[in-house]
N, C-alpha and C. Protein backbone atom coordinates (compact mmCIF):
# COMPACT_ATOMS: atom_id res chain seq x y z
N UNK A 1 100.80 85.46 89.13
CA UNK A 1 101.51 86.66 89.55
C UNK A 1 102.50 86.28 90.65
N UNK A 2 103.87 86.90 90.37
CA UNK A 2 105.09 86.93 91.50
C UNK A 2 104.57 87.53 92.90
N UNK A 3 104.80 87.39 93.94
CA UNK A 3 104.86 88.52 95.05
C UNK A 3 105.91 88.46 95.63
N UNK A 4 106.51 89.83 95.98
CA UNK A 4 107.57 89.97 96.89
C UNK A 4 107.51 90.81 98.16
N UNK A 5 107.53 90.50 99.43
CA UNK A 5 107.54 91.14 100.39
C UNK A 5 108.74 91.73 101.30
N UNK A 6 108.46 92.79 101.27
CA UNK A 6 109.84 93.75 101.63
C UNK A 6 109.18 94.68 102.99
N UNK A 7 110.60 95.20 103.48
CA UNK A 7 110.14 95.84 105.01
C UNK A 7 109.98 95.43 106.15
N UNK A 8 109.92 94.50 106.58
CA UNK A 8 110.18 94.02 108.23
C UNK A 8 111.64 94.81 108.59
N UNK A 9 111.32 94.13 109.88
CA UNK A 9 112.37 94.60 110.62
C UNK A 9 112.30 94.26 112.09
N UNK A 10 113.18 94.74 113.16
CA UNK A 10 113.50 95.25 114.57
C UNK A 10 112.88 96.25 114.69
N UNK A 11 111.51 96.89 115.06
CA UNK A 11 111.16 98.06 115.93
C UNK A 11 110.86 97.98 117.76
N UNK A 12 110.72 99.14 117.73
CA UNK A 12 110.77 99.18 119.58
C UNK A 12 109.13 99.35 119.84
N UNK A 13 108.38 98.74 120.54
CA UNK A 13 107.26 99.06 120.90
C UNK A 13 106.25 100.81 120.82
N UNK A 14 105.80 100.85 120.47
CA UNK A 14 105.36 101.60 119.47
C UNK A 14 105.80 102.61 118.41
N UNK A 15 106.53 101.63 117.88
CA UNK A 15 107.21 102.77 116.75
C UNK A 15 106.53 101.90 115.53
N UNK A 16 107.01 102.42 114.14
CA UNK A 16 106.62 102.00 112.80
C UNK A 16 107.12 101.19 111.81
N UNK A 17 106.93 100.85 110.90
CA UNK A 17 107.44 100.05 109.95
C UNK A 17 106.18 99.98 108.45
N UNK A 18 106.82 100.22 107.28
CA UNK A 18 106.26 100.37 106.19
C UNK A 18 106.22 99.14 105.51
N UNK A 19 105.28 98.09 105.40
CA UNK A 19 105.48 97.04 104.62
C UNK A 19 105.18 97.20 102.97
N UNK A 20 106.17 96.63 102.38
CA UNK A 20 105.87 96.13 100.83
C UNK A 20 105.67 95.09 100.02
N UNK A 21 104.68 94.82 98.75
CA UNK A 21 104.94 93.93 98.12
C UNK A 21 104.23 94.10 96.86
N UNK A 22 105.42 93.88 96.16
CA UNK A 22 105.81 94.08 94.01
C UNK A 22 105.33 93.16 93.77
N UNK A 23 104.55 93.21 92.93
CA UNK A 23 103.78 92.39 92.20
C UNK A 23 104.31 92.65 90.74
N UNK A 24 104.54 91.32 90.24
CA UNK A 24 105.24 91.07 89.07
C UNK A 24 104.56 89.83 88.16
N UNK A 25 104.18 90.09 86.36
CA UNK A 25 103.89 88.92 85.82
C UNK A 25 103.28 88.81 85.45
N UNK A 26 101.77 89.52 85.93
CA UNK A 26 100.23 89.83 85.83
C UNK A 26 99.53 91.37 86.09
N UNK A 27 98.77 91.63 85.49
CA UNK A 27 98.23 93.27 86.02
C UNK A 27 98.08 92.91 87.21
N UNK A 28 98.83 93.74 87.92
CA UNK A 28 98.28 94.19 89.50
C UNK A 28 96.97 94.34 89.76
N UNK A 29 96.33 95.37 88.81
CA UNK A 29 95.12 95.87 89.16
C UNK A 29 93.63 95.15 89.19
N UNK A 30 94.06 93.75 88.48
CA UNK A 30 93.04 92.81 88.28
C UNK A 30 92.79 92.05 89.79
N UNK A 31 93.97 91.75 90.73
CA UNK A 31 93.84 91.12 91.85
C UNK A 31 93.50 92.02 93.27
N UNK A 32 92.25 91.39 93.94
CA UNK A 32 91.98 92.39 95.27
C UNK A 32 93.55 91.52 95.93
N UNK A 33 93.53 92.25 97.03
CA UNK A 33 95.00 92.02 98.19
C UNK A 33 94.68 92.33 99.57
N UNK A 34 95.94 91.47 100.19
CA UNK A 34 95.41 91.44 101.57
C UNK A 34 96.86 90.92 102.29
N UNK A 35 96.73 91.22 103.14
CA UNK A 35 98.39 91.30 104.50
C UNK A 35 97.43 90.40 105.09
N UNK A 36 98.46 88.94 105.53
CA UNK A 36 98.26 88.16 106.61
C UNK A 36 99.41 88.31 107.40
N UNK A 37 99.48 87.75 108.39
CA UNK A 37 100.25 87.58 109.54
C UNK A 37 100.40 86.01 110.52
N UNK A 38 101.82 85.69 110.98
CA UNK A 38 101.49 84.56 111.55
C UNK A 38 102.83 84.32 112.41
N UNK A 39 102.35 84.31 114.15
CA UNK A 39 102.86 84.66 115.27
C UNK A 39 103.52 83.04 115.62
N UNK A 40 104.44 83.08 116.16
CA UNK A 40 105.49 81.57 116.43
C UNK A 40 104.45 80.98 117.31
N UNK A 41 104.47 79.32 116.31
CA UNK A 41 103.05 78.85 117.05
C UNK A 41 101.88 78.71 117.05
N UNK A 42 101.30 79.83 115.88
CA UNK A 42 100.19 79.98 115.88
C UNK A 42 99.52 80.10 114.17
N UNK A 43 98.61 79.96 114.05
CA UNK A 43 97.96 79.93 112.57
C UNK A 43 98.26 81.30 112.00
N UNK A 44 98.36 81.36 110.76
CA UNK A 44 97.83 82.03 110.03
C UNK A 44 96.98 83.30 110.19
N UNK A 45 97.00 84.00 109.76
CA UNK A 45 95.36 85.01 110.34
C UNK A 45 95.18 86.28 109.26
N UNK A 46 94.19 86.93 109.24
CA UNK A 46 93.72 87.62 108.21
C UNK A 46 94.33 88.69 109.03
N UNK A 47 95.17 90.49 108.07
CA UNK A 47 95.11 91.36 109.11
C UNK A 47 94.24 92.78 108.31
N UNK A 48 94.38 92.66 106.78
CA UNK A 48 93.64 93.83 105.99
C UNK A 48 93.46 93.17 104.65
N UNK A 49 92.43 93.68 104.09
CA UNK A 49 92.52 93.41 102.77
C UNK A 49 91.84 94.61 102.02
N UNK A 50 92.34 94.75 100.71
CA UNK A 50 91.56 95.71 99.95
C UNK A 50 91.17 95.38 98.39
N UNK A 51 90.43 96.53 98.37
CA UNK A 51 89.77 96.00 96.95
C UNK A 51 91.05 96.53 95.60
N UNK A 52 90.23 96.08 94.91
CA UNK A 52 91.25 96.27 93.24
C UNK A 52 91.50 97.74 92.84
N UNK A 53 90.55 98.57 93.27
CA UNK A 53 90.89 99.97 92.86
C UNK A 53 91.19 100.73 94.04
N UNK A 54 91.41 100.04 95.50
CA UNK A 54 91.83 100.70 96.92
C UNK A 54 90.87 101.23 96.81
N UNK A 55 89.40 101.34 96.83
CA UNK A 55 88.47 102.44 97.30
C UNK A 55 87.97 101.70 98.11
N UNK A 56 88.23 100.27 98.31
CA UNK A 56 87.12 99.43 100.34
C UNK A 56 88.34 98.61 100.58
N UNK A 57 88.42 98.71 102.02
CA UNK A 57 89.32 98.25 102.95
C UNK A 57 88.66 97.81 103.91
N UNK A 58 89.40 96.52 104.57
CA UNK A 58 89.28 96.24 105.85
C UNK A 58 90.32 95.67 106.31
N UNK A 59 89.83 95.86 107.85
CA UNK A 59 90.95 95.45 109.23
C UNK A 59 90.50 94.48 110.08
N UNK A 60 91.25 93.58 110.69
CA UNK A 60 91.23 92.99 111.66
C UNK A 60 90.83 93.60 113.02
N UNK A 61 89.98 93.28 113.83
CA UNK A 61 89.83 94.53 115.03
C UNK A 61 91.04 94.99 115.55
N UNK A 62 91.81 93.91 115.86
CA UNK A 62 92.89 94.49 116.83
C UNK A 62 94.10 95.06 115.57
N UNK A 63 94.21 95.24 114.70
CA UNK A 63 95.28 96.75 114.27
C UNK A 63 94.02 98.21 113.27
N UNK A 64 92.85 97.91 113.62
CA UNK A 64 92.35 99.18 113.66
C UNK A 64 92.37 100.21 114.39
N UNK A 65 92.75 101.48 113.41
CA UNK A 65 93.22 102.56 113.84
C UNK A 65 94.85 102.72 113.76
N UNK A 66 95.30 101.65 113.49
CA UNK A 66 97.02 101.71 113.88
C UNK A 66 97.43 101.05 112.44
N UNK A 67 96.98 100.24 111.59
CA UNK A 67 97.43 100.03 110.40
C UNK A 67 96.40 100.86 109.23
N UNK A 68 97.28 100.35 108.17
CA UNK A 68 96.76 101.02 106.85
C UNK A 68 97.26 100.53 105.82
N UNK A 69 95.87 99.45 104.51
CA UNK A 69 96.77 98.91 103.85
C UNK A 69 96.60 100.06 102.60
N UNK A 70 97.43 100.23 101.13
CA UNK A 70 97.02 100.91 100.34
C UNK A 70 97.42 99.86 99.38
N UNK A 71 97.42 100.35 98.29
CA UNK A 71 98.11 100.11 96.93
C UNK A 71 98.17 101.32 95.81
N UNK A 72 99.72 100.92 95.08
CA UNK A 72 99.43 101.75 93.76
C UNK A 72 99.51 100.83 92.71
N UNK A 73 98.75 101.24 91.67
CA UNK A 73 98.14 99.94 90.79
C UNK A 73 99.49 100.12 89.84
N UNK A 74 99.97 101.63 89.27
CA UNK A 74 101.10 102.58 88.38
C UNK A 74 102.27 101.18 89.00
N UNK A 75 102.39 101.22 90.34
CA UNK A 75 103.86 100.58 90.97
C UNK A 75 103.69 99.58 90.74
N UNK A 76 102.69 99.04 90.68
CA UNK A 76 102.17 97.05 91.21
C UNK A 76 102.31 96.67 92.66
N UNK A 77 102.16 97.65 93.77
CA UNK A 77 102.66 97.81 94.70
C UNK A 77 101.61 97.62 95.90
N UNK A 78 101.32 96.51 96.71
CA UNK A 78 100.91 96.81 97.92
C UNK A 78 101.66 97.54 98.76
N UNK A 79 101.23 98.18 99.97
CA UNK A 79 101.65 98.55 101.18
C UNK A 79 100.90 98.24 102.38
N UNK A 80 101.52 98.02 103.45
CA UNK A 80 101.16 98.34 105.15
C UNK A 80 101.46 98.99 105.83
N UNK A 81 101.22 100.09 106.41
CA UNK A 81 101.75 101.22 107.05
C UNK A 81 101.38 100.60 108.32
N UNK A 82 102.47 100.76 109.19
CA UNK A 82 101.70 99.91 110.76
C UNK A 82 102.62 100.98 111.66
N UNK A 83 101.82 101.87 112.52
CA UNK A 83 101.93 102.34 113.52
C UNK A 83 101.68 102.11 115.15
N UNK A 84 102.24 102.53 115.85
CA UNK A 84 101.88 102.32 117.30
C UNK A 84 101.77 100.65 117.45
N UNK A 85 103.07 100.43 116.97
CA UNK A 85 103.18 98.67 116.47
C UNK A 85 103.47 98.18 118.68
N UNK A 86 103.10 96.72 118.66
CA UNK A 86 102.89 96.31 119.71
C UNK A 86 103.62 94.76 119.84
N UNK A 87 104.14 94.32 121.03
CA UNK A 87 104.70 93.29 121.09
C UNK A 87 104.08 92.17 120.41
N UNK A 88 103.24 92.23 120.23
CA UNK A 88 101.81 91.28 119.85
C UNK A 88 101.72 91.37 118.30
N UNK A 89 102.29 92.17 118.08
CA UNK A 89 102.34 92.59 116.53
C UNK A 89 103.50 91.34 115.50
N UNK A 90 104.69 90.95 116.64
CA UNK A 90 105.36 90.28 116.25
C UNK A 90 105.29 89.13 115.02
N UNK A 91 105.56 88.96 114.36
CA UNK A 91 104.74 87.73 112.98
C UNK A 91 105.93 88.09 111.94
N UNK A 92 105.58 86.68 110.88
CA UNK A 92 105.79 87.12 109.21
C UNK A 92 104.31 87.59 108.98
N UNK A 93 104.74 88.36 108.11
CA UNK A 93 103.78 88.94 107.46
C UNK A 93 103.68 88.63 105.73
N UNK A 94 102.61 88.12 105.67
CA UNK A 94 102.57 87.88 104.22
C UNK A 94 101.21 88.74 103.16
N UNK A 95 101.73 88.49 102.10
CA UNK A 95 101.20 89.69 101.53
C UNK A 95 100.49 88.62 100.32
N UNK A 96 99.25 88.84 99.82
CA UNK A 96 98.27 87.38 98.86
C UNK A 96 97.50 88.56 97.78
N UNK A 97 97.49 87.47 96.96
CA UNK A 97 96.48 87.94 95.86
C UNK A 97 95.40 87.51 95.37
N UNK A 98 94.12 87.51 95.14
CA UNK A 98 93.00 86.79 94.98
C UNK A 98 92.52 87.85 93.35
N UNK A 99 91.84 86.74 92.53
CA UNK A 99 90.79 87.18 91.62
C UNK A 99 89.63 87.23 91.53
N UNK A 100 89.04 86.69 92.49
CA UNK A 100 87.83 86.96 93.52
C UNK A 100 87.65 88.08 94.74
N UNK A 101 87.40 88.01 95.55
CA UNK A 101 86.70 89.07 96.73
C UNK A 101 87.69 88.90 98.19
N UNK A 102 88.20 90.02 98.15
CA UNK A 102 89.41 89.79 99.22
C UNK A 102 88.57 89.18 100.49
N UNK A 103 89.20 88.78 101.45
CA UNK A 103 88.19 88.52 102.81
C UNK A 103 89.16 87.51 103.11
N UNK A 104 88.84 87.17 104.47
CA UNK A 104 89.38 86.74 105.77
C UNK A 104 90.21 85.23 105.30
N UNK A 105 89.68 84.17 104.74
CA UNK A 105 89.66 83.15 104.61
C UNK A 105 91.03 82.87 103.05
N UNK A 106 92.04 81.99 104.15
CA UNK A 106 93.02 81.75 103.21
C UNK A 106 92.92 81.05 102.17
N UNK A 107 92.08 80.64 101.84
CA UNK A 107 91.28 80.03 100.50
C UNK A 107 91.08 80.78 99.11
N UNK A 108 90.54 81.83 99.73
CA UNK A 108 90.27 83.02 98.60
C UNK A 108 91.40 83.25 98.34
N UNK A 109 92.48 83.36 98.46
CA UNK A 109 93.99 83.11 97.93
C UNK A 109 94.70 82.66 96.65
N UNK A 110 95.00 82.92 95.67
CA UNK A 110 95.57 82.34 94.93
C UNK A 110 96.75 82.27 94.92
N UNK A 111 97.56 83.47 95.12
CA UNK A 111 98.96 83.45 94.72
C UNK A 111 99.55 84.24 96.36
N UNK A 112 100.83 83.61 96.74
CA UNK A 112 101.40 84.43 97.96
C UNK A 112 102.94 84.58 97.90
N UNK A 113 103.20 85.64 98.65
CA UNK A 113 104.42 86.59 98.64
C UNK A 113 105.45 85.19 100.11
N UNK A 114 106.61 85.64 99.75
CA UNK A 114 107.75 84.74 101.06
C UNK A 114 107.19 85.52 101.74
N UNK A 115 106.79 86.09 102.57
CA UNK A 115 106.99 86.64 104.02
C UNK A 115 107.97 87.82 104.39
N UNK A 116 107.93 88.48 105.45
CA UNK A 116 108.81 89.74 105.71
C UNK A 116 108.51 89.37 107.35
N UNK A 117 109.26 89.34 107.99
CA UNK A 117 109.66 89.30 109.72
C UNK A 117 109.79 90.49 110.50
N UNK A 118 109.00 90.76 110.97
CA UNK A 118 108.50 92.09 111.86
C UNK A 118 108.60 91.77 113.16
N UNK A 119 109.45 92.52 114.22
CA UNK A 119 109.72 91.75 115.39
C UNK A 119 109.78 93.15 116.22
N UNK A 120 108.37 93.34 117.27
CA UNK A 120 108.22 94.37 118.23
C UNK A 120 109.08 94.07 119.38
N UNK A 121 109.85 94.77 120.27
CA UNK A 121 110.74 94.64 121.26
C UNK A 121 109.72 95.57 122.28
N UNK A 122 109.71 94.79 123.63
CA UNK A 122 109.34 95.92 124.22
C UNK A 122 110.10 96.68 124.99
C-alpha cells in the first residue's frame, strides 16, 4: 500500500492543524494505522494508533486529550486532528500501516507515508 501525508504546516502555539493520509493500492481497511512523529535530533516516536475498524485507539501520554486519530475506511483515509498544539509538538509527522496489531514499536510497520512538517511557533 501507497501512503501519502498531507497537512502540516506553520501554526501559532495553541492553535490546530488537521493531518492526512490516502492510502492507495491495497484495502485500507485490512491495515491497523498509526501517526509517528520525529523532532530535529531526535528518534522516531509512537504518537496514536488505531485499529482497522477505528473502534480502539491509543495515545501517547503527552498529546492526550489534545489529539485525535480517526479514519474513513469509504476514503482510504487516515486523520490527526491536533489541537492546543505546543512548541514541543514541532516534528514530521508520519503516518504507517501494519497487518498486524498497531502499537508503539516501529517494527510492527510495514509500509510508511513521506512525512508532513508541522512547525509550532511560540
Amino acid at each position: 500500500v501507497q501512503l501519502q501525508a498531507s497537512g502540516g504546516g506553520v501554526v501559532q502555539d495553541g492553535g490546530s492543524l488537521r493531518l492526512s493520509c490516502v492510502a492507495s493500492g491495497r484495502t485500507f481497511s485490512t491495515y491497523a494505522m498509526g501517526w509517528f512523529r520525529q523532532a530535529p535530533g531526535k528518534e522516531r516516536d509512537f504518537v496514536a494508533g488505531i485499529s482497522r475498524s477505528g473502534s480502539t485507539t491509543h495515545y501517547t501520554d503527552s498529546v492526550k486529550g489534545r489529539f485525535t486519530i480517526s479514519r474513513d475506511n469509504a476514503k482510504s483515509t487516515l486523520y490527526l486532528q491536533m489541537n492546543s498544539l505546543k512548541p514541543e509538538d514541532t516534528a514530521l509527522y508520519y503516518c504507517a500501516a501494519t497487518s498486524g496489531v498497531y502499537g508503539r514499536p516501529q517494527s510492527k510497520y510495514d509500509y510508511w507515508g513521506q512525512g508532513t512538517q508541522v512547525t509550532v511557533s511560540s
